[in-house]
C-alpha atoms as a PDB file:
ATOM      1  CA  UNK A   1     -42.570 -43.388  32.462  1.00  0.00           C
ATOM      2  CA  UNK A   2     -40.922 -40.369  34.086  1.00  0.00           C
ATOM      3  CA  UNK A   3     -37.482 -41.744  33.509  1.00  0.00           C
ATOM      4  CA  UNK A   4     -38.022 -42.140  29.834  1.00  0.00           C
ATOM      5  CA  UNK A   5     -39.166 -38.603  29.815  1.00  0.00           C
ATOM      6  CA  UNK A   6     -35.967 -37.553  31.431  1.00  0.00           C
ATOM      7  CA  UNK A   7     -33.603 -39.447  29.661  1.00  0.00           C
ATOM      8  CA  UNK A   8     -35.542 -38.173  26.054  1.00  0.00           C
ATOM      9  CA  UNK A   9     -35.303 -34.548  27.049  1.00  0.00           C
ATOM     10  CA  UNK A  10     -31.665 -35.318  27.921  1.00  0.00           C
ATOM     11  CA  UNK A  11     -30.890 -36.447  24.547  1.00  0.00           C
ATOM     12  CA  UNK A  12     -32.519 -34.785  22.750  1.00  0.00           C
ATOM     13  CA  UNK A  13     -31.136 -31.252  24.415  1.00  0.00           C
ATOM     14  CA  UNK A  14     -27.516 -32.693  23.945  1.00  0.00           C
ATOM     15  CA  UNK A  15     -28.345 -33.558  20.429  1.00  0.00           C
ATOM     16  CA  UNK A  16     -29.516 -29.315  19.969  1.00  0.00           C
ATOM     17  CA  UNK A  17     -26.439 -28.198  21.751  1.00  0.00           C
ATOM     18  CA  UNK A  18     -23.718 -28.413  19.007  1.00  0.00           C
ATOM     19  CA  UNK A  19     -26.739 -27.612  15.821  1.00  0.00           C
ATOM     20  CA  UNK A  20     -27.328 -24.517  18.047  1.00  0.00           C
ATOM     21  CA  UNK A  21     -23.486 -23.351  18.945  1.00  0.00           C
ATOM     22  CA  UNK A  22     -22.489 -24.346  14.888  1.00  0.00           C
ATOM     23  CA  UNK A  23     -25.548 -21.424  13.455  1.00  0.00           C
ATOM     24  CA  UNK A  24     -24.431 -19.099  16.088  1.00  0.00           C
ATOM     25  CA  UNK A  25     -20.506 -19.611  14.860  1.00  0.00           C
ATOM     26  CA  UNK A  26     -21.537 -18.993  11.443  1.00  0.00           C
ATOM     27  CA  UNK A  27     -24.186 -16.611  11.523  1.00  0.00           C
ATOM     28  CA  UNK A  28     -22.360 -14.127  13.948  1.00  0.00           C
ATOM     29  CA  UNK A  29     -20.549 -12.514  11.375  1.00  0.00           C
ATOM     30  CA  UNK A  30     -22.528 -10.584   8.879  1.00  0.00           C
ATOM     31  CA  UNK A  31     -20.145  -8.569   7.364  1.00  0.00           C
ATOM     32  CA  UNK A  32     -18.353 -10.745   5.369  1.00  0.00           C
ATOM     33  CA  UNK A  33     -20.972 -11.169   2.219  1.00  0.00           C
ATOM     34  CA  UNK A  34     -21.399  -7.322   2.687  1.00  0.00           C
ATOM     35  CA  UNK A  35     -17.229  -6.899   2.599  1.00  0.00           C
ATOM     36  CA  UNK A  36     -17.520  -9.068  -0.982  1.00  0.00           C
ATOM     37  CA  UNK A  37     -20.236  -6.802  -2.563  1.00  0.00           C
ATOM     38  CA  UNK A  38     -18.522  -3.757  -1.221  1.00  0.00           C
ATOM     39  CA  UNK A  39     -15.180  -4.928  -2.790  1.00  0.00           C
ATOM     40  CA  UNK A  40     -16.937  -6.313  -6.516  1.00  0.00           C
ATOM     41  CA  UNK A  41     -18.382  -2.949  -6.293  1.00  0.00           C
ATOM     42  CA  UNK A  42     -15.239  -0.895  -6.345  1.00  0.00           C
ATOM     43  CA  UNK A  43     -13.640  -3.637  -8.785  1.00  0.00           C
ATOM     44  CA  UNK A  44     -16.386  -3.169 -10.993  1.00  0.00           C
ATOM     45  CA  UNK A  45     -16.294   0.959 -11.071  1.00  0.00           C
ATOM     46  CA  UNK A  46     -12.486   1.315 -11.638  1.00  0.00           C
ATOM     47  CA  UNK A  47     -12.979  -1.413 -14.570  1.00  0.00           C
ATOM     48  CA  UNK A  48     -15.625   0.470 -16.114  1.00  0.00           C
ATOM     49  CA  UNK A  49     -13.972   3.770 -15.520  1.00  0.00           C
ATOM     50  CA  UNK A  50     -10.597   2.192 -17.360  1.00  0.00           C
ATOM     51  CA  UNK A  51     -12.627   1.206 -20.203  1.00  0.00           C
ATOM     52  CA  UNK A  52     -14.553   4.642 -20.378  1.00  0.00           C
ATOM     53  CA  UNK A  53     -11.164   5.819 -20.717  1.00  0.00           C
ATOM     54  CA  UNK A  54      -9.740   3.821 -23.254  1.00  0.00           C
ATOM     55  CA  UNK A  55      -6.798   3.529 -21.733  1.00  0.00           C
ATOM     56  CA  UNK A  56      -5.643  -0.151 -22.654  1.00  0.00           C
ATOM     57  CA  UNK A  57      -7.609  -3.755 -23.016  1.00  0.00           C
ATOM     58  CA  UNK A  58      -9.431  -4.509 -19.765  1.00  0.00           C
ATOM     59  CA  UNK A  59      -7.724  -8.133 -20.183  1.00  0.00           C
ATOM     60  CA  UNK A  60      -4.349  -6.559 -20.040  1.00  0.00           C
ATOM     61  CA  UNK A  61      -5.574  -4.152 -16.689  1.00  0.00           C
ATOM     62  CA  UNK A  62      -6.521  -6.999 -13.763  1.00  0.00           C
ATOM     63  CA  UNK A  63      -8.362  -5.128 -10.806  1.00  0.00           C
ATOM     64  CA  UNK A  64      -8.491  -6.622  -7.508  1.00  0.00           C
ATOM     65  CA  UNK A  65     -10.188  -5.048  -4.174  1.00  0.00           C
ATOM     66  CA  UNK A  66      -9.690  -6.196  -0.676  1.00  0.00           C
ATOM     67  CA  UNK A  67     -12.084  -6.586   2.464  1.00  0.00           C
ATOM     68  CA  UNK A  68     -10.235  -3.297   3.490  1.00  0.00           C
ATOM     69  CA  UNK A  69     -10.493  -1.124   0.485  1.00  0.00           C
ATOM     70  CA  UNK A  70      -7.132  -1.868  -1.046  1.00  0.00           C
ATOM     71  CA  UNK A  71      -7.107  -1.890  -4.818  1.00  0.00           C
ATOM     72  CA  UNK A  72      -4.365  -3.984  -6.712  1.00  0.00           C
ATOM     73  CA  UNK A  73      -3.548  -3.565 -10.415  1.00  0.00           C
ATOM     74  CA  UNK A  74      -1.196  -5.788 -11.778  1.00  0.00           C
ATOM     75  CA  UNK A  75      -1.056  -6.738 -15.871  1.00  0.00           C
ATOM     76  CA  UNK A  76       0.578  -4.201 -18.593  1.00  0.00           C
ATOM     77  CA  UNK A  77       0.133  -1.027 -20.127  1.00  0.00           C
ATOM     78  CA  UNK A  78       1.218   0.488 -23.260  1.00  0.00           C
ATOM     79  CA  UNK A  79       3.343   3.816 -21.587  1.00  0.00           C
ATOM     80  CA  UNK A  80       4.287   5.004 -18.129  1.00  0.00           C
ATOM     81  CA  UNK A  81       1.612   7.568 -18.918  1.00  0.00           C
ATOM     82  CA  UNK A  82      -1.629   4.692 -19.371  1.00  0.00           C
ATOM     83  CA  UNK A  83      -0.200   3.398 -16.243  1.00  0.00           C
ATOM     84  CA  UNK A  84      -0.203   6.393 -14.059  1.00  0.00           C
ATOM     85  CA  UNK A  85      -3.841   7.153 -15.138  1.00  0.00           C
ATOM     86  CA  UNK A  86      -5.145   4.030 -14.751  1.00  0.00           C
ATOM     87  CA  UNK A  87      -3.731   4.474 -10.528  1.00  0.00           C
ATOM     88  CA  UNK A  88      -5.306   7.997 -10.572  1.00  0.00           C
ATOM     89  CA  UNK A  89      -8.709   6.440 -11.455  1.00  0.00           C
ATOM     90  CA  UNK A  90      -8.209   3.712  -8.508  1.00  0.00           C
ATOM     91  CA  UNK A  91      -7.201   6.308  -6.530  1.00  0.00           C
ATOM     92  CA  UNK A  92     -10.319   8.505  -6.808  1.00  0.00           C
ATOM     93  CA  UNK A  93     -12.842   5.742  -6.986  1.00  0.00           C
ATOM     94  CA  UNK A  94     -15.452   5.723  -3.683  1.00  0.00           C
ATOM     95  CA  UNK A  95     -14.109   3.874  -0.805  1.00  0.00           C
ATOM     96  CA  UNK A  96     -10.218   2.888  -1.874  1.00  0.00           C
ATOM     97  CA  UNK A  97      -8.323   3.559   0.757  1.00  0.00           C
ATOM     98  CA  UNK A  98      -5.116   2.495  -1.106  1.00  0.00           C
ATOM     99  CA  UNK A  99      -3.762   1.672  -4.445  1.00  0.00           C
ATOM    100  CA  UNK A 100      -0.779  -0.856  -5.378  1.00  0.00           C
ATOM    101  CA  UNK A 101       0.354  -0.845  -8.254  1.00  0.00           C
ATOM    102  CA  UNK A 102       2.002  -4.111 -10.389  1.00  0.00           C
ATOM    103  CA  UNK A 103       1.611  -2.204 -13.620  1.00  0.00           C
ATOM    104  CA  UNK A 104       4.256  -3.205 -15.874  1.00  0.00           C
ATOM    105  CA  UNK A 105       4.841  -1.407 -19.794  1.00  0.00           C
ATOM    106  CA  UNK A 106       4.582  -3.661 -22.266  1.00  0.00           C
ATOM    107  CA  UNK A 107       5.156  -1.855 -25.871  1.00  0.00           C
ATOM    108  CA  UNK A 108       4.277  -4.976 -27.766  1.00  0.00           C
ATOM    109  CA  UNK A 109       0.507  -5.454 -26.435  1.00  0.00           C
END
């Protein structure tokens, strides 16, 4: 009877050893869903600040924020000038810590 006993609580405690070490690989790390709300967050104030703005179509203007604050705009613009306003309001949005700019003119749009 004792051997069973021993050779069940053997089993099952190597059974719990790789459940247990996979939630504490993937649960460790926190930050990540925080990073994403953080970035959709920025994303979503420059793209409401563009359209407050009226400074060209929203589906001409693509906004994209990294896990480190990074903003990317990349798409077209009517004049140099929409352009460089539309990288002063990334620029002064909370929490960018850079701005690069793929901002092409495109007369026609």
């Amino acid at each position: 009877m004792k051997k069973t006993l021993v050779i069940s609580a053997l089993l099952l405690g190597a059974a719990l050893v790789p459940v247990a070490s996979f939630a504490a690989d993937g649960d460790t790390d926190r930050s990540h869903p925080k990073a994403f709300v953080k970035d959709s967050a920025i994303t979503t104030k420059i793209k409401s600040k563009l359209a407050a703005e009226h400074i060209t179509s929203l589906g001409r203007i693509h906004v994209d924020t990294d896990a480190d604050g990074i903003v990317y705009l990349s798409g077209t613009a009517r004049s140099q000038e929409a352009i460089d306003r539309a990288v002063e309001i990334a620029r002064n949005t909370e929490h960018v810590v850079d701005v690069k700019n793929e901002l092409r003119i495109r007369k026609d749009d």
